[in-house]
Protein backbone atom coordinates (compact mmCIF):
# COMPACT_ATOMS: atom_id res chain seq x y z
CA UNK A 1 90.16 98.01 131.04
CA UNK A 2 91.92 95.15 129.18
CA UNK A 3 91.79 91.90 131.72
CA UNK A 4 94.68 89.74 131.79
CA UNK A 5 92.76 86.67 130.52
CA UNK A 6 91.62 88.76 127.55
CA UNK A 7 94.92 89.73 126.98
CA UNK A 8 96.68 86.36 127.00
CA UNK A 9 94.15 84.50 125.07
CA UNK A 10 94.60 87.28 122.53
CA UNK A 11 98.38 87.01 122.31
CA UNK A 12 98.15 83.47 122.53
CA UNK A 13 96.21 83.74 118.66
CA UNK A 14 98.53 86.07 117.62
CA UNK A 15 101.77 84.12 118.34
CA UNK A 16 103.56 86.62 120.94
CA UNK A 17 104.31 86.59 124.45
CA UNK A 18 101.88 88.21 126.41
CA UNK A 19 104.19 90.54 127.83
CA UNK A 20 104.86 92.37 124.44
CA UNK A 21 101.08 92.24 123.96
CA UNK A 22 100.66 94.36 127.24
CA UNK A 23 103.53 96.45 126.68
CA UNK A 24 102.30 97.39 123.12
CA UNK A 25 98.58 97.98 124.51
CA UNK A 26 100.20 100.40 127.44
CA UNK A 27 102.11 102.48 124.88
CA UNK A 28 99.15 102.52 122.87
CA UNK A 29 101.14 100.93 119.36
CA UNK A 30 98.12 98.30 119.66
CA UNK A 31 94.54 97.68 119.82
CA UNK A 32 92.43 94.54 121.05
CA UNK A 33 88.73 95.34 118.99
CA UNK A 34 86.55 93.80 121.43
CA UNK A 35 83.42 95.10 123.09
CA UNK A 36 82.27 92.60 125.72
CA UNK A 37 78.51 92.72 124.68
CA UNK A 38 79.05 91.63 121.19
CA UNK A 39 78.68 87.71 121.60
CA UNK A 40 80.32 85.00 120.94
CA UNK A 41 83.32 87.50 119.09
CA UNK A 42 86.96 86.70 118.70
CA UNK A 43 88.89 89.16 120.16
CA UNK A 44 91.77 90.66 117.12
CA UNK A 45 94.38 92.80 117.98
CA UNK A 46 95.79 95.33 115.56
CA UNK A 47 99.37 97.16 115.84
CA UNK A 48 102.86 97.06 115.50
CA UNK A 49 104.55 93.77 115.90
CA UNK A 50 101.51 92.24 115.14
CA UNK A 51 100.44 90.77 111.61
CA UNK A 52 98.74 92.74 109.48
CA UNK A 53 95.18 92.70 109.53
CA UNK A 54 92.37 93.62 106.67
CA UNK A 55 89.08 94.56 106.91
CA UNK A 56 86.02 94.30 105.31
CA UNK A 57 83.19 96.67 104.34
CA UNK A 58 80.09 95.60 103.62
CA UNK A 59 76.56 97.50 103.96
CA UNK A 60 73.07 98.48 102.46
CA UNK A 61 72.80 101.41 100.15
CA UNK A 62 69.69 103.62 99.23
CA UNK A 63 69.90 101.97 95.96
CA UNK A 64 70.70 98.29 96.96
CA UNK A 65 68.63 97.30 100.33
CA UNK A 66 68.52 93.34 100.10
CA UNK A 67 69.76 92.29 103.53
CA UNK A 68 70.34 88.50 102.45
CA UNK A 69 72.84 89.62 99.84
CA UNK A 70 74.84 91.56 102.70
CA UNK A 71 74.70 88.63 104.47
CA UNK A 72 76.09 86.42 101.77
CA UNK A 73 79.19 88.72 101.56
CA UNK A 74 79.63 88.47 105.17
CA UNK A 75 79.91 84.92 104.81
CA UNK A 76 82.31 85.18 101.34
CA UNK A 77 84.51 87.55 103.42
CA UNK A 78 84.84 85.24 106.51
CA UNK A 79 85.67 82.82 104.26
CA UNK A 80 88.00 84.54 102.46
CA UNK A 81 90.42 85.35 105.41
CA UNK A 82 88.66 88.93 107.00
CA UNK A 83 89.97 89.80 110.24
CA UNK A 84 87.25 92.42 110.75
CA UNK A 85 83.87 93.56 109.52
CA UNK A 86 82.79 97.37 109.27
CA UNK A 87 78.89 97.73 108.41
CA UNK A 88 78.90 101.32 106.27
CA UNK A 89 74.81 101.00 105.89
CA UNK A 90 72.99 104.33 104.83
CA UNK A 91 69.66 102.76 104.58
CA UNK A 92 66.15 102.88 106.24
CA UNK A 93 66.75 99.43 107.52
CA UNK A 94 70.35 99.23 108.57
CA UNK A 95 69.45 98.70 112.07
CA UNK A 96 67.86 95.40 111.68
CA UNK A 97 71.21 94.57 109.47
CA UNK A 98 73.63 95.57 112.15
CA UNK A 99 72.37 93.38 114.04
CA UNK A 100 72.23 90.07 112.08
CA UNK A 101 75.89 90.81 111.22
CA UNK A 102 76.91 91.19 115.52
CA UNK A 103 74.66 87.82 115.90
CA UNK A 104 76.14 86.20 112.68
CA UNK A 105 79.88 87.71 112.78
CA UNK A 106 82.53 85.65 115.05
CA UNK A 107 84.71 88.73 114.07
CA UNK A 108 84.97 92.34 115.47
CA UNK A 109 82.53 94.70 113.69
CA UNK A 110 82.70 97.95 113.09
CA UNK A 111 80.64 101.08 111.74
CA UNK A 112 80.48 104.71 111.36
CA UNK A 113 77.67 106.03 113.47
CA UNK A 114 76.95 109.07 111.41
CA UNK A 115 75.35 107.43 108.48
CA UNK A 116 73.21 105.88 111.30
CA UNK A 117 72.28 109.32 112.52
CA UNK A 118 72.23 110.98 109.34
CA UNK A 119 69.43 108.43 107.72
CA UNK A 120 67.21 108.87 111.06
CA UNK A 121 67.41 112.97 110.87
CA UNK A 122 66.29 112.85 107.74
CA UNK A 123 63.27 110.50 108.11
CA UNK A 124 62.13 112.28 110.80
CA UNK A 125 63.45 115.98 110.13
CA UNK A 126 63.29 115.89 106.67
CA UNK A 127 67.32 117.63 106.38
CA UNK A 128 70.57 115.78 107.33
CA UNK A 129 72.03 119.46 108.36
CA UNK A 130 69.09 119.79 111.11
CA UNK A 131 71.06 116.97 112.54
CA UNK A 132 71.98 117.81 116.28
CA UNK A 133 74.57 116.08 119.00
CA UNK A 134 71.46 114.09 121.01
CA UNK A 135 70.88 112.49 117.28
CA UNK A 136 74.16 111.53 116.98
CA UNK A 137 74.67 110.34 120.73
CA UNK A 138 70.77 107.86 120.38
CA UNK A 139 73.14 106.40 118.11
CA UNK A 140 76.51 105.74 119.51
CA UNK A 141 74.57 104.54 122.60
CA UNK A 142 71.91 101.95 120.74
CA UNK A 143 75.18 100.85 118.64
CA UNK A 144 77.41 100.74 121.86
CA UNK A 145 75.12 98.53 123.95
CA UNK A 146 74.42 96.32 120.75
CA UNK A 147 77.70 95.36 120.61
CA UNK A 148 79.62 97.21 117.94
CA UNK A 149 83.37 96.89 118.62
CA UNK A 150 84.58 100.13 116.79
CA UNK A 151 83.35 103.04 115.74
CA UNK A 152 85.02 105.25 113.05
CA UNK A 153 84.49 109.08 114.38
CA UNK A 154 85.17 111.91 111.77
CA UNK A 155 86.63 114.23 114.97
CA UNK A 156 89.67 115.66 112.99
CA UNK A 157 87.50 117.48 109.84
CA UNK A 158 87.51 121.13 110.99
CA UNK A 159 85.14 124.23 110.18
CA UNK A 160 88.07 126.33 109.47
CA UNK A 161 89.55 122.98 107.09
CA UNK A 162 86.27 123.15 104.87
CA UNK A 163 86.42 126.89 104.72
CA UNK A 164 90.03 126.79 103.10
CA UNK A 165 88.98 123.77 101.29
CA UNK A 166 86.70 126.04 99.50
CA UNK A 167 89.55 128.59 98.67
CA UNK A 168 91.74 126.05 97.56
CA UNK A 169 89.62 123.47 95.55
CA UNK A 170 90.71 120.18 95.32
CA UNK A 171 90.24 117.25 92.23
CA UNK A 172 88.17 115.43 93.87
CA UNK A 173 86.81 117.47 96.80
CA UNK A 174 85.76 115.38 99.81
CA UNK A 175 85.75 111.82 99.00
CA UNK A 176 84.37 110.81 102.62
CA UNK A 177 81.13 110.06 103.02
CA UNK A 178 80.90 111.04 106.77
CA UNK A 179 83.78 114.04 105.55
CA UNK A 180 81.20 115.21 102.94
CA UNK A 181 78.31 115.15 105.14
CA UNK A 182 79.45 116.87 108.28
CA UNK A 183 81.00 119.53 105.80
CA UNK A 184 77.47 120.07 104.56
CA UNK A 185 76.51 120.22 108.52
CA UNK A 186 79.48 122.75 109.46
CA UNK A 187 78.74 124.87 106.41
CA UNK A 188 75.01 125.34 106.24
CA UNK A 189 74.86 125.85 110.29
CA UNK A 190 77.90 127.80 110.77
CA UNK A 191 79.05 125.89 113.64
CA UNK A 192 82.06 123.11 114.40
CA UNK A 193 82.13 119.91 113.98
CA UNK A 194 79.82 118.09 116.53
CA UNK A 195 82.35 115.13 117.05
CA UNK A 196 85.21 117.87 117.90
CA UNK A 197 83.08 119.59 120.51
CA UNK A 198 81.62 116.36 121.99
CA UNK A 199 84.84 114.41 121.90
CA UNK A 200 84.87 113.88 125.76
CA UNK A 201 81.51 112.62 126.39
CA UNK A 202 82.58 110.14 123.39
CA UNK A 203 85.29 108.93 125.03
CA UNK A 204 83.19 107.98 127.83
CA UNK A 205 81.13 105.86 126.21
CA UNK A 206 83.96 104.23 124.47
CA UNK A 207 85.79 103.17 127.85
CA UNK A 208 81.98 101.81 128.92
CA UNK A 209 82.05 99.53 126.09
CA UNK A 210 86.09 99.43 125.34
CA UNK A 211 85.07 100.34 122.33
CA UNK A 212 88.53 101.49 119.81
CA UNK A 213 87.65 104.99 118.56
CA UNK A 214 88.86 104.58 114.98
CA UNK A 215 89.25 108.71 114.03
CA UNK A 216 88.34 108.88 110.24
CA UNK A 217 89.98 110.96 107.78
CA UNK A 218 87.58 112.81 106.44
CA UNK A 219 90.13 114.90 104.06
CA UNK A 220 91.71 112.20 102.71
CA UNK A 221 92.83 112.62 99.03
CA UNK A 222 90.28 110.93 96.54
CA UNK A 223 93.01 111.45 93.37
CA UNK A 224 96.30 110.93 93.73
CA UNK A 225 96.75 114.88 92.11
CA UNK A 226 95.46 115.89 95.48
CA UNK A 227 97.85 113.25 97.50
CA UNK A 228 99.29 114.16 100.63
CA UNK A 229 98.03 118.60 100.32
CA UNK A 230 97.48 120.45 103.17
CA UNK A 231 93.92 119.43 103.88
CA UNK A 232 95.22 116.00 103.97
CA UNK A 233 98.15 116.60 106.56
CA UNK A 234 96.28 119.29 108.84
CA UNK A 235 93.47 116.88 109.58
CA UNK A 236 96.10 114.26 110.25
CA UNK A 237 97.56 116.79 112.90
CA UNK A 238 94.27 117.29 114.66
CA UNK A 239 93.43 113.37 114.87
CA UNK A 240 97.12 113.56 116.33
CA UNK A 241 96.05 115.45 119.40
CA UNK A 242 93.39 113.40 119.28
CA UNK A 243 94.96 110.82 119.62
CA UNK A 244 96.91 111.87 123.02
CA UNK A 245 92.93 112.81 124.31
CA UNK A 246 91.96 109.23 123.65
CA UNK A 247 94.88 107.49 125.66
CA UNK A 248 94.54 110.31 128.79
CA UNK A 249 90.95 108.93 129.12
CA UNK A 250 92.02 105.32 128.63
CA UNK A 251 90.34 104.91 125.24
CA UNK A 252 91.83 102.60 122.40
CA UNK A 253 92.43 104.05 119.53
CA UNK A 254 92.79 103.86 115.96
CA UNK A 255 94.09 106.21 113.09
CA UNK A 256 92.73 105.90 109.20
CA UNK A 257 95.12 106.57 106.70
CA UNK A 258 94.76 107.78 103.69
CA UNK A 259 93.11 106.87 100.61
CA UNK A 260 94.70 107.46 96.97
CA UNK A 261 98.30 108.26 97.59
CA UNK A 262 101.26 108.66 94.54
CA UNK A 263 103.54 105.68 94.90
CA UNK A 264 106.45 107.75 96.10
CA UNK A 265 104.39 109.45 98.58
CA UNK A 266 103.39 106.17 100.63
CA UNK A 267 106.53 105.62 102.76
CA UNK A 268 106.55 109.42 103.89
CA UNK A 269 102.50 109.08 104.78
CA UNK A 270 103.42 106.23 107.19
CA UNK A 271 106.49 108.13 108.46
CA UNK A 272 103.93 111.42 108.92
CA UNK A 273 101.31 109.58 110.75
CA UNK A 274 103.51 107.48 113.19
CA UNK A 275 105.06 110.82 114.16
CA UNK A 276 102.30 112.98 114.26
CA UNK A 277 100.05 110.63 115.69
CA UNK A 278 102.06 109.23 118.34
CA UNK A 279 102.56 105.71 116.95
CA UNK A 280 98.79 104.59 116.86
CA UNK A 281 98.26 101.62 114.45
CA UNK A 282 97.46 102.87 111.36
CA UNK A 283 94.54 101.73 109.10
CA UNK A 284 95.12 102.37 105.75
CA UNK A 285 92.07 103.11 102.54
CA UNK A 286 94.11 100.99 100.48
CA UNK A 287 96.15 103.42 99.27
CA UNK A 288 95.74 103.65 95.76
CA UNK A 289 98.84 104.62 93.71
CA UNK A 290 97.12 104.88 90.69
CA UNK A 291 93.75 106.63 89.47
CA UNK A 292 92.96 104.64 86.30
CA UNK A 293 92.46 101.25 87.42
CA UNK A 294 88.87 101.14 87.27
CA UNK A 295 87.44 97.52 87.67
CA UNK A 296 91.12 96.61 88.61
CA UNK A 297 91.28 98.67 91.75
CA UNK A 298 91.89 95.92 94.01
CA UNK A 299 94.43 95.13 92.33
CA UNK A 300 95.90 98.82 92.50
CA UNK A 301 95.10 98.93 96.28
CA UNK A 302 96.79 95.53 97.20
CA UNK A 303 100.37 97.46 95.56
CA UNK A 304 99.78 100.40 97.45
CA UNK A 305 98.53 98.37 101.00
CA UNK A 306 101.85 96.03 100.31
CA UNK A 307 103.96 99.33 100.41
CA UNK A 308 102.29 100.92 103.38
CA UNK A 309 102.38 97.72 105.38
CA UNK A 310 105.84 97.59 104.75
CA UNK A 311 106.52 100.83 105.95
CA UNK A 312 104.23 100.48 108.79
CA UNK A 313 100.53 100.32 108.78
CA UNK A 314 98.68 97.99 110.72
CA UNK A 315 95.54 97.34 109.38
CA UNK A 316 93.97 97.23 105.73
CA UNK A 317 90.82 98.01 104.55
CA UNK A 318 89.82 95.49 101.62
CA UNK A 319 89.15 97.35 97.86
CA UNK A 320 87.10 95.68 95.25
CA UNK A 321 87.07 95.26 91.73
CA UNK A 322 83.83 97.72 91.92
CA UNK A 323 85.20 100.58 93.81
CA UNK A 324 83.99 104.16 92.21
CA UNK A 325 81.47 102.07 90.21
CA UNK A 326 78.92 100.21 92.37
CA UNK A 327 77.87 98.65 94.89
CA UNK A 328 80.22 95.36 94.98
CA UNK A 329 78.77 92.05 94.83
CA UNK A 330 80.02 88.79 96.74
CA UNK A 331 82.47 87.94 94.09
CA UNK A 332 83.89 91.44 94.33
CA UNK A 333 84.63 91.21 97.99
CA UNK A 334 86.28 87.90 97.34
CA UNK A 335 88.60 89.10 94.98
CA UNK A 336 89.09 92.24 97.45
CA UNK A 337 89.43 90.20 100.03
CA UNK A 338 92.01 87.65 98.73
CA UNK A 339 94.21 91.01 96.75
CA UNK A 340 93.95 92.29 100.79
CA UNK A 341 95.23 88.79 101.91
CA UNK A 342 97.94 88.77 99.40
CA UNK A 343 99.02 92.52 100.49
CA UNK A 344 99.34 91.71 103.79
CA UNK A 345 100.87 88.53 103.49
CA UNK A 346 103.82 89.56 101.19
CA UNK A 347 104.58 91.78 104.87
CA UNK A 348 104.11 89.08 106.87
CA UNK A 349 105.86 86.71 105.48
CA UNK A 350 108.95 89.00 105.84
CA UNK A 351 108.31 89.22 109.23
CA UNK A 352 107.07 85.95 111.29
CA UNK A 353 108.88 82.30 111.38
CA UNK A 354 105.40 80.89 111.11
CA UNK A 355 104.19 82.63 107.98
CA UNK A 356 107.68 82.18 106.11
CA UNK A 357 107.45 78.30 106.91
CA UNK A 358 103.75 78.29 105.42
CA UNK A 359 105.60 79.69 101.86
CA UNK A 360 108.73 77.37 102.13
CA UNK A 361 106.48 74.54 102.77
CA UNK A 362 103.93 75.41 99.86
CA UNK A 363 107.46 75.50 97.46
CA UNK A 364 108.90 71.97 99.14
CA UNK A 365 105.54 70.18 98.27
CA UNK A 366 105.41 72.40 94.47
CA UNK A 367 108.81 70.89 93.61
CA UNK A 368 107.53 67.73 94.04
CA UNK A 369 104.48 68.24 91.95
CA UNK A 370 102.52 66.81 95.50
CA UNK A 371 99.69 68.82 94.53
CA UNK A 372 97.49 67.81 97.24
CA UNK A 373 99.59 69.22 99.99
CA UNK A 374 99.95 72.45 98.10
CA UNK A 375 96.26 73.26 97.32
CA UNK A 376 95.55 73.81 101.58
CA UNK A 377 98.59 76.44 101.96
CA UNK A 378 97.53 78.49 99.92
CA UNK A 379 94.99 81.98 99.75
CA UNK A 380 92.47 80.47 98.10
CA UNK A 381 92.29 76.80 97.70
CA UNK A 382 89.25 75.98 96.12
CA UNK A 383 90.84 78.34 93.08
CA UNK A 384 93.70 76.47 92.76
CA UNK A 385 91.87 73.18 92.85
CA UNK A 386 89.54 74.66 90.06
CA UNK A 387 92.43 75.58 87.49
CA UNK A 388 93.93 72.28 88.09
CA UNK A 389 90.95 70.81 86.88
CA UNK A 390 92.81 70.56 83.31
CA UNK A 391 95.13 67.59 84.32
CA UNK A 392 94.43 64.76 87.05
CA UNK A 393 95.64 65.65 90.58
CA UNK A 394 97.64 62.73 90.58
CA UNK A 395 99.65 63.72 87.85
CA UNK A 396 103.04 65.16 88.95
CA UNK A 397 103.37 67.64 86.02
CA UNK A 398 100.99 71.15 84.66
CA UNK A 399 99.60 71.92 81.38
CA UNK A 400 102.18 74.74 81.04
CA UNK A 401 105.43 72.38 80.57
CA UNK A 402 104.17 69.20 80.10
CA UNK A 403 106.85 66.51 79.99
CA UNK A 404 108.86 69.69 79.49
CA UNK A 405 108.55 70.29 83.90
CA UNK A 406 111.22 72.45 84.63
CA UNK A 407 111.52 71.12 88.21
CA UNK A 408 110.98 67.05 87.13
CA UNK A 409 114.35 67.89 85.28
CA UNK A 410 116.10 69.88 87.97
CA UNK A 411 114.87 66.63 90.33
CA UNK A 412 116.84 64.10 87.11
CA UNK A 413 119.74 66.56 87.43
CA UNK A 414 119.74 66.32 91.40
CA UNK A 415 118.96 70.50 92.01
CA UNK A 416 116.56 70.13 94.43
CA UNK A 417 116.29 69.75 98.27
């Protein structure tokens, strides 16, 4: 359980009274990510009423293993403006990783305990789909007791969902990693889903740790031609129940959203998820409105996170400019970061006194060409100190106008404040 203290040092960083906090955490509209073992972590809440939080992914690969350059993009991403950390490792060494990042991470971090599982079965099995429950649950123990504040479980895939899946084929099939692998599982041992079956025990692991169960969507749509189908929507009904199964045992919990989503389709995903999931805070895979903006797509998921914030997601998970090509590189989860920041922010600042002040204040200083004070207010300051590199700080005009400054004339003509 949720102490008092914990609770009113958490609303006290979020700007609310801790009464709403409490009241929010009882009807299960928010989450504090916190496991007490992780050290020296700052507690984050997620949910409605709150401000909208983004998180992070970052993680070795089989193909890219170097644990110093995951480590350098944990540090990019902090500071950048991450609320949260989620380690999606499938290497032989991810272990040794995960915990670096709990040791090294003042933030919650998260994972998905199946790639965990998955990499061990097959070094010492030889096949992921001889994988059994007691592999999975070595895991979610060792990660528990580590410190890991939330675990993404793929509960709401079903044996009977792949089986229509593979009457009714999809564009992209099963973009989800964890999706695509416990498909494999269900398929090849003709058996359901080991998270489904197991859910309870879970749960009771979760409420050791108050760990947030964060139920994955393993059928989300990986092309917006597939966006919002019936795979799509009957997972989402499952994690639903789901959901109800994590708050009768106490457990916090968390719903992903969707991944590439047609523009016109985002409101009604929000609408579907808050009332077929009960009103859990949402955490959204961008979306994506558009297929085609390869090397862009950060740019194409902060549109479609701006939209679903608005409409009622809680949390967003950072995109980068390498999404669907590689494996990104610190300057990729920068700029994922910062498109994230500006996403979240454009709902924000609709929303809380404190934000909208930070944007008035930013436009006060602008009109006065006081360049100093604007450079701290905003998302990334040491880029805006770099493109005004071309003319001297001091100077109260930009290289775009000139003597020409639109707002040095509106200050002649007495327009401004």
């Amino acid at each position: 359980m949720l102490s008092q203290e914990l609770i009113q040092q958490v609303a006290k960083n979020e700007k609310v009274k801790p009464q709403f906090l409490k009241q929010q955490l009882n009807q299960g509209r928010a989450v504090i990510l916190f496991n007490r073992n992780h050290p020296n972590c700052q507690p984050m809440a997620v949910g409605e009423g709150l401000k909208v939080k983004i998180n992070t992914n970052l993680g070795l690969s089989t193909k890219k293993t170097d644990i110093k350059a995951e480590l350098k993009k944990l540090r990019v991403a902090l500071a950048s403006g991450t609320d949260t950390i989620m380690d999606l490792s499938v290497s032989p060494n991810l272990g040794a990783l995960r915990r670096m990042l709990l040791r090294q991470c003042p933030k919650p971090l998260g994972t998905v305990p199946l790639y965990e599982a998955a990499v061990e079965v097959e070094r010492r099995k030889g096949d992921i789909n001889r994988m059994t429950f007691d592999d999975l649950w070595d895991v979610l123990n060792l990660q528990a007791k580590e410190g890991v504040d939330f675990f993404t479980i793929h509960a709401g895939i079903l044996k009977k969902y792949v089986q229509g899946l593979k009457t009714k084929k999809r564009v992209c099939g099963i973009v989800s990693r964890g999706g695509s692998l416990l498909a494999q599982w269900m398929l090849k041992n003709k058996t359901e889903n080991l998270f489904y079956t197991n859910f309870d025990k879970i749960l009771a692991l979760a409420k050791a740790y108050n760990i947030t169960v964060s139920l994955g969507d393993a059928l989300r749509p990986g092309a917006i031609a597939d966006s919002t189908d019936k795979p799509q929507l009957a997972e989402l009904r499952t994690l639903g129940r789901l959901v109800k199964r994590c708050r009768q045992k106490n457990v916090q919990v968390i719903v992903e959203g969707p991944g590439h989503i047609r523009l016109d389709e985002i409101a009604t995903n929000m609408f579907l998820e808050k009332k077929l999931c009960h009103n859990a805070p949402f955490y959204v895979l961008g979306p994506l409105p558009i297929d085609i903006a390869s090397g862009y797509d950060h740019i194409s998921s902060a549109i479609g996170g701006a939209l679903a914030a608005f409409y009622g997601a809680s949390f967003l998970c950072v995109v980068t400019p390498a999404e669907h090509l590689r494996h990104p590189s610190a300057e990729d989860i920068k700029d994922g970061v910062i498109a994230s920041k500006i996403a979240a922010h454009s709902v924000d600042v609709l929303r809380f006194k404190d934000e909208w002040k930070r944007d008035l204040t930013l436009s006060l200083h602008r009109s006065k060409r006081q360049w100093q004070k604007v450079f701290p207010l905003t998302i990334d300051e040491k880029k805006a100190r770099l493109y005004r590199k071309d003319l001297r700080v001091s100077e109260d005009i930009c290289s775009m106008c000139g003597s020409f400054c639109s707002m040095k004339i509106s200050e002649k003509c007495n327009l401004l404040k």
